[in-house]
C-alpha atoms as a PDB file:
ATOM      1  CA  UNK A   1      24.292 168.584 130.515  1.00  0.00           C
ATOM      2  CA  UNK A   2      27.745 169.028 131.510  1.00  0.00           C
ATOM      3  CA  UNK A   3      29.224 166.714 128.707  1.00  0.00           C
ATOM      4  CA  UNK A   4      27.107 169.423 126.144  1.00  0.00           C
ATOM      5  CA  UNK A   5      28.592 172.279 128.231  1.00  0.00           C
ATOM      6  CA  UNK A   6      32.208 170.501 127.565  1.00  0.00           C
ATOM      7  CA  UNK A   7      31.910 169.787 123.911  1.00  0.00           C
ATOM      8  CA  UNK A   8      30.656 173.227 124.009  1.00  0.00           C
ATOM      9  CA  UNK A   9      33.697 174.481 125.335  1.00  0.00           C
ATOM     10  CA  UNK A  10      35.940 172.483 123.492  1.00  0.00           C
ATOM     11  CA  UNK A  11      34.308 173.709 120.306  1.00  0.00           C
ATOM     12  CA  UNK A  12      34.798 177.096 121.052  1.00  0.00           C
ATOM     13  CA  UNK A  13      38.045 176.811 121.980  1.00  0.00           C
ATOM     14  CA  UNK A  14      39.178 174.976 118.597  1.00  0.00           C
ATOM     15  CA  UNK A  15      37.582 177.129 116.248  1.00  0.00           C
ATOM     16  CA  UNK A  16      38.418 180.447 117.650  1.00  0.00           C
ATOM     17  CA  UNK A  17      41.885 180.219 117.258  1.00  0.00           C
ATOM     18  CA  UNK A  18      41.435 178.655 113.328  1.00  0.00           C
ATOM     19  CA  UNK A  19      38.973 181.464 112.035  1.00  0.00           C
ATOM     20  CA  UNK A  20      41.674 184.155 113.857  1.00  0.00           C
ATOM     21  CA  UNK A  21      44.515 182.531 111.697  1.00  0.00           C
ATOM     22  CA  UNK A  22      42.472 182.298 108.239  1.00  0.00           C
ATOM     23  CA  UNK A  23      43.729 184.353 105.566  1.00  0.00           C
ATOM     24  CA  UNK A  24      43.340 183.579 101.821  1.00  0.00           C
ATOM     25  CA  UNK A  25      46.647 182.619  99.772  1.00  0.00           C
ATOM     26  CA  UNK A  26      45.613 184.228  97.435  1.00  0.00           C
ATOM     27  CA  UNK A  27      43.414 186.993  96.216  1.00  0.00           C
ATOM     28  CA  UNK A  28      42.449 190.828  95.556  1.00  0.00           C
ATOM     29  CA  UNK A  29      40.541 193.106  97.601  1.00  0.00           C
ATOM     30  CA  UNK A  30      39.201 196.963  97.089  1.00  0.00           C
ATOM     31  CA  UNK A  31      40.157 198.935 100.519  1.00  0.00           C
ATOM     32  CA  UNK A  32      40.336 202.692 101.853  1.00  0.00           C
ATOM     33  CA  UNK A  33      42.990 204.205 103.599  1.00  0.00           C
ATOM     34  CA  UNK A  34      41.787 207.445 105.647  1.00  0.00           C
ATOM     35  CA  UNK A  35      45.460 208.953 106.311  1.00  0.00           C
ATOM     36  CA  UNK A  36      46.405 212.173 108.572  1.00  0.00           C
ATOM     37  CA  UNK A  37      50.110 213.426 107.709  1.00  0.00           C
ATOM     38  CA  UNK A  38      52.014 215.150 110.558  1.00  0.00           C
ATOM     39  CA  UNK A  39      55.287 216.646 108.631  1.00  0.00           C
ATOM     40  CA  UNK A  40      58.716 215.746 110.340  1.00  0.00           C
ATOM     41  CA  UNK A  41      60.847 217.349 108.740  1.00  0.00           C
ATOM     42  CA  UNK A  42      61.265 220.124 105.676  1.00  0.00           C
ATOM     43  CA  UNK A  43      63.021 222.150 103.348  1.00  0.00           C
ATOM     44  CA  UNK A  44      63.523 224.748 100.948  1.00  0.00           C
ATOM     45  CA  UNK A  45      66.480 225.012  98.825  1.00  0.00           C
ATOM     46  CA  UNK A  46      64.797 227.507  96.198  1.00  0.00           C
ATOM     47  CA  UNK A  47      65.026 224.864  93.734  1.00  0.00           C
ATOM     48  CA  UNK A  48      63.107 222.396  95.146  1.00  0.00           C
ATOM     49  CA  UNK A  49      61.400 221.280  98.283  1.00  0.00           C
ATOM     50  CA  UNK A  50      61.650 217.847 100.169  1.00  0.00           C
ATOM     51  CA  UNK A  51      59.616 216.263 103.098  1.00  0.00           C
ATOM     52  CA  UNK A  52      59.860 213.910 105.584  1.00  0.00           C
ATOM     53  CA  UNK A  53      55.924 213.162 106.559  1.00  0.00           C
ATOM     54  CA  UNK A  54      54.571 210.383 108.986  1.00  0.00           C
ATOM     55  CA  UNK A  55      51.352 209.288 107.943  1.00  0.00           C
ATOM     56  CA  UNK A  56      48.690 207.265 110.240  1.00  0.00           C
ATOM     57  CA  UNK A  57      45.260 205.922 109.233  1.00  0.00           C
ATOM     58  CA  UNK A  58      43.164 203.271 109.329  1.00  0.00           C
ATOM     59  CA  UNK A  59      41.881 200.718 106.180  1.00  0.00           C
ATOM     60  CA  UNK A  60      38.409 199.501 105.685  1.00  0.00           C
ATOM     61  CA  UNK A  61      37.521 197.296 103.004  1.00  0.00           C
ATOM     62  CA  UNK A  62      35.256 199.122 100.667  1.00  0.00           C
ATOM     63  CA  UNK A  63      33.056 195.470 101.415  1.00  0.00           C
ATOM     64  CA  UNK A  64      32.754 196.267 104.910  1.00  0.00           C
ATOM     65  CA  UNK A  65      34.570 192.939 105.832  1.00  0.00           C
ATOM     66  CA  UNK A  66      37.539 190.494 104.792  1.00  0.00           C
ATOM     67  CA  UNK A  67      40.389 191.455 103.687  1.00  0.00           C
ATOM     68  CA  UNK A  68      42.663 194.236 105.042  1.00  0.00           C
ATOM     69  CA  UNK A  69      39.350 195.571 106.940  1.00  0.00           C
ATOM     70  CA  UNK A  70      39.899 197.526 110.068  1.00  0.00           C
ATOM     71  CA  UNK A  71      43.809 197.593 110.093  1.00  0.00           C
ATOM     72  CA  UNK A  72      45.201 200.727 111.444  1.00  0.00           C
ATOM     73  CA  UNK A  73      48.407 202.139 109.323  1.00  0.00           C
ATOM     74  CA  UNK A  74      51.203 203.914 109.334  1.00  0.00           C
ATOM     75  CA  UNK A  75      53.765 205.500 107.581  1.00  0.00           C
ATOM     76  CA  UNK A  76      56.855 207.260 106.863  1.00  0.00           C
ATOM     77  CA  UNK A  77      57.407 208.777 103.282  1.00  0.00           C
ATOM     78  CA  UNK A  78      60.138 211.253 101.177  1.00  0.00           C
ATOM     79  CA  UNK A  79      58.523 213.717  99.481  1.00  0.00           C
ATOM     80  CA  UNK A  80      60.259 216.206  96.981  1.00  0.00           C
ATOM     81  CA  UNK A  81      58.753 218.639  94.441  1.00  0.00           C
ATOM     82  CA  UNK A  82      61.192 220.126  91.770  1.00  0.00           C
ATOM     83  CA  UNK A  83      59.379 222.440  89.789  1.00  0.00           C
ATOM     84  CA  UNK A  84      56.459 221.254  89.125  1.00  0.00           C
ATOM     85  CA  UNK A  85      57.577 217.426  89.444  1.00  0.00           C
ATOM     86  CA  UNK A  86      56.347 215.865  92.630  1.00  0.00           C
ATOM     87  CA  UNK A  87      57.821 211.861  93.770  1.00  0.00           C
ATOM     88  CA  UNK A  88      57.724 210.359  96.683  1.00  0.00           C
ATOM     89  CA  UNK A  89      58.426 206.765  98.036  1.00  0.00           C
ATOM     90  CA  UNK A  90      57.969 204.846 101.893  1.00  0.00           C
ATOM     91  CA  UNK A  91      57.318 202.214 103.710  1.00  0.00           C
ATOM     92  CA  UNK A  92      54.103 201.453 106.057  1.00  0.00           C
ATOM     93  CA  UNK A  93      53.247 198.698 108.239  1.00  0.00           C
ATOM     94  CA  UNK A  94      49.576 197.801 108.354  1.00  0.00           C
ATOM     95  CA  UNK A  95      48.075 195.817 112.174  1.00  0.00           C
ATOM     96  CA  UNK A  96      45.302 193.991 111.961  1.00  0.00           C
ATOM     97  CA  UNK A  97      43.057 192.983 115.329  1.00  0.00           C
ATOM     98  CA  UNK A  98      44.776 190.167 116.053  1.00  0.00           C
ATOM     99  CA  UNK A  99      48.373 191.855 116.295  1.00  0.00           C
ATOM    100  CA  UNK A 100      49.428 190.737 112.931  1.00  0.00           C
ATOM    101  CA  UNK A 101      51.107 193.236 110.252  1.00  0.00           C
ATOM    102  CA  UNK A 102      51.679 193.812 106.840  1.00  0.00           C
ATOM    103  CA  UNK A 103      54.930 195.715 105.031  1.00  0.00           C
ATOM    104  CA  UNK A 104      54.521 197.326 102.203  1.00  0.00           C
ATOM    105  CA  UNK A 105      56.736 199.480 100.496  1.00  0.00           C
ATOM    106  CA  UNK A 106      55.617 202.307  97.826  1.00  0.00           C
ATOM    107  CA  UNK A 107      56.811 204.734  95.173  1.00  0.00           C
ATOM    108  CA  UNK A 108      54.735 207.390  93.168  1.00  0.00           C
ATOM    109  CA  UNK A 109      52.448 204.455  91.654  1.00  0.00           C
ATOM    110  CA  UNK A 110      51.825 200.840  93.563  1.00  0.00           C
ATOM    111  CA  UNK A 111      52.066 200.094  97.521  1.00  0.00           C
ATOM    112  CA  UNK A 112      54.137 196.772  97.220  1.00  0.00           C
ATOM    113  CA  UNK A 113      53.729 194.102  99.611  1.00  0.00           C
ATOM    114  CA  UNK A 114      56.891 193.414 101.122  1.00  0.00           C
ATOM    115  CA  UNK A 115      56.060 190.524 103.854  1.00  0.00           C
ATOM    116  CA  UNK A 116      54.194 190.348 107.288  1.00  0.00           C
ATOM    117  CA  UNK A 117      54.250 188.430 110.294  1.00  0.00           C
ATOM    118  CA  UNK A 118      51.771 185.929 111.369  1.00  0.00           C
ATOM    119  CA  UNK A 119      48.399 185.194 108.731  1.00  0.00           C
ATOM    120  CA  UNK A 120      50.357 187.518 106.265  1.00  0.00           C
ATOM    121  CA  UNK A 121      54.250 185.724 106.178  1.00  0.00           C
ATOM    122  CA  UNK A 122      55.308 185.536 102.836  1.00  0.00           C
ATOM    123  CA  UNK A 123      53.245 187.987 101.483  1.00  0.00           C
ATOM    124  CA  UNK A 124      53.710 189.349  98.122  1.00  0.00           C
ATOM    125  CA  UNK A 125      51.682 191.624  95.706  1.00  0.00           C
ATOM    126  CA  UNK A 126      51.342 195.075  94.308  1.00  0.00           C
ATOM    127  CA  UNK A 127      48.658 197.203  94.806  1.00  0.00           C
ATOM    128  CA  UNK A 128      47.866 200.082  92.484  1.00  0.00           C
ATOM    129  CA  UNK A 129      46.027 203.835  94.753  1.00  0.00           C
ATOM    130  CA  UNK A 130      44.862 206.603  94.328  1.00  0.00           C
ATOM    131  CA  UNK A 131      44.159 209.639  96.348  1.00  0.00           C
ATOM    132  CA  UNK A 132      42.137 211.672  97.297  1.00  0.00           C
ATOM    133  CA  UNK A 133      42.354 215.282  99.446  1.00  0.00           C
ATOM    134  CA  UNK A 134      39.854 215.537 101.288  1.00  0.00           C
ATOM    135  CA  UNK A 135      40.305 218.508 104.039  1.00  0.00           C
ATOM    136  CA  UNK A 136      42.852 219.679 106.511  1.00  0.00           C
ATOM    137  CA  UNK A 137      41.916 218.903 110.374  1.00  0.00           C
ATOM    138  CA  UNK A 138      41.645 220.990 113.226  1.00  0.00           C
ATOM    139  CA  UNK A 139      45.636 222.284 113.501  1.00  0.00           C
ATOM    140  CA  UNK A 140      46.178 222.192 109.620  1.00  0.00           C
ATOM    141  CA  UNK A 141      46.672 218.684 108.935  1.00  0.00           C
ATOM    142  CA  UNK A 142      46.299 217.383 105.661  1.00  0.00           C
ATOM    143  CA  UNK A 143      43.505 214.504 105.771  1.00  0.00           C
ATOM    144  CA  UNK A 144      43.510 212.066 102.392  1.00  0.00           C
ATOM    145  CA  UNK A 145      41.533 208.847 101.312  1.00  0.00           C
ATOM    146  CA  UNK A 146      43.797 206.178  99.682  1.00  0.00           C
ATOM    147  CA  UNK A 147      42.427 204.009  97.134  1.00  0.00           C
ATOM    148  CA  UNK A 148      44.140 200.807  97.162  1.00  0.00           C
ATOM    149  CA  UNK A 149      43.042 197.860  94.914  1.00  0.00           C
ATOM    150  CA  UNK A 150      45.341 194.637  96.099  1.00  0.00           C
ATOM    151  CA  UNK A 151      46.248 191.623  94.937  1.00  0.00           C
ATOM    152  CA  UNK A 152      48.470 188.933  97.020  1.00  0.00           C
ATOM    153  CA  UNK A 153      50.128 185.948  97.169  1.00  0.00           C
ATOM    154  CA  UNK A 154      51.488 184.031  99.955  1.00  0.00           C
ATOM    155  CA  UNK A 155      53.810 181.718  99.760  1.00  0.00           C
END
């Protein structure tokens, strides 16, 4: 009994640590951001507007598991609107359960990922969103749902 109770243990104790580290090389995955912007900083000039807005979320793969599943987010973006021209670009960092994060950078178009630490070193990819409003929250928050549809490599 105690020899099954050790190889038990020792079983345990192997695998736990090799199905915390597994992440594919390679691949694509579907996942939602659900973001809440607080704005930092703005202006006016009567020409055109610009932003500085910190964004926080969490991601769930649309899957309900795997990939980039229950990683909270955030980030920090420039936003400027000239007439009726709207850009922005940032950067985010994306923590997973086990402490591990992702880097991505982004402009009007793709999230690009930039690197992480841990599972996700050498990271590469681009990810085409989209977005979508979907209310402001109590205190006038804007609340959206990011669309993200990511490929990677890791090399």
């Amino acid at each position: 009994m105690k020899s099954m109770l050790a190889s038990m243990a020792v079983l345990m104790f192997c695998a736990a640590p090799a199905a915390a580290a597994e992440f594919p090389k390679t691949g694509s995955a579907e996942y939602d951001t659900y973001y809440v912007d607080t704005v930092v900083a703005q202006f006016d000039s009567g020409a055109g507007t610009g932003a500085i807005v910190d964004t926080t979320g969490i991601t769930r793969n649309v899957k309900g598991e795997g990939p980039f599943h229950d990683m909270s987010v955030r980030c920090l973006r420039q936003q400027t609107l000239v007439g009726e021209e709207f850009h922005l670009n940032g950067s985010c960092v994306e923590t997973d359960k086990d402490g591990d994060n992702v880097f991505t950078t982004f402009d009007d178009k793709n999230h690009y990922l930039m690197g992480g630490t841990g599972k996700y070193k050498g990271i590469t990819g681009t990810i085409p969103y989209t977005v979508v409003e979907i209310h402001e929250t109590v205190g006038g928050r804007p609340a959206n749902i990011v669309n993200h549809k990511a490929t990677w490599e890791i090399k």
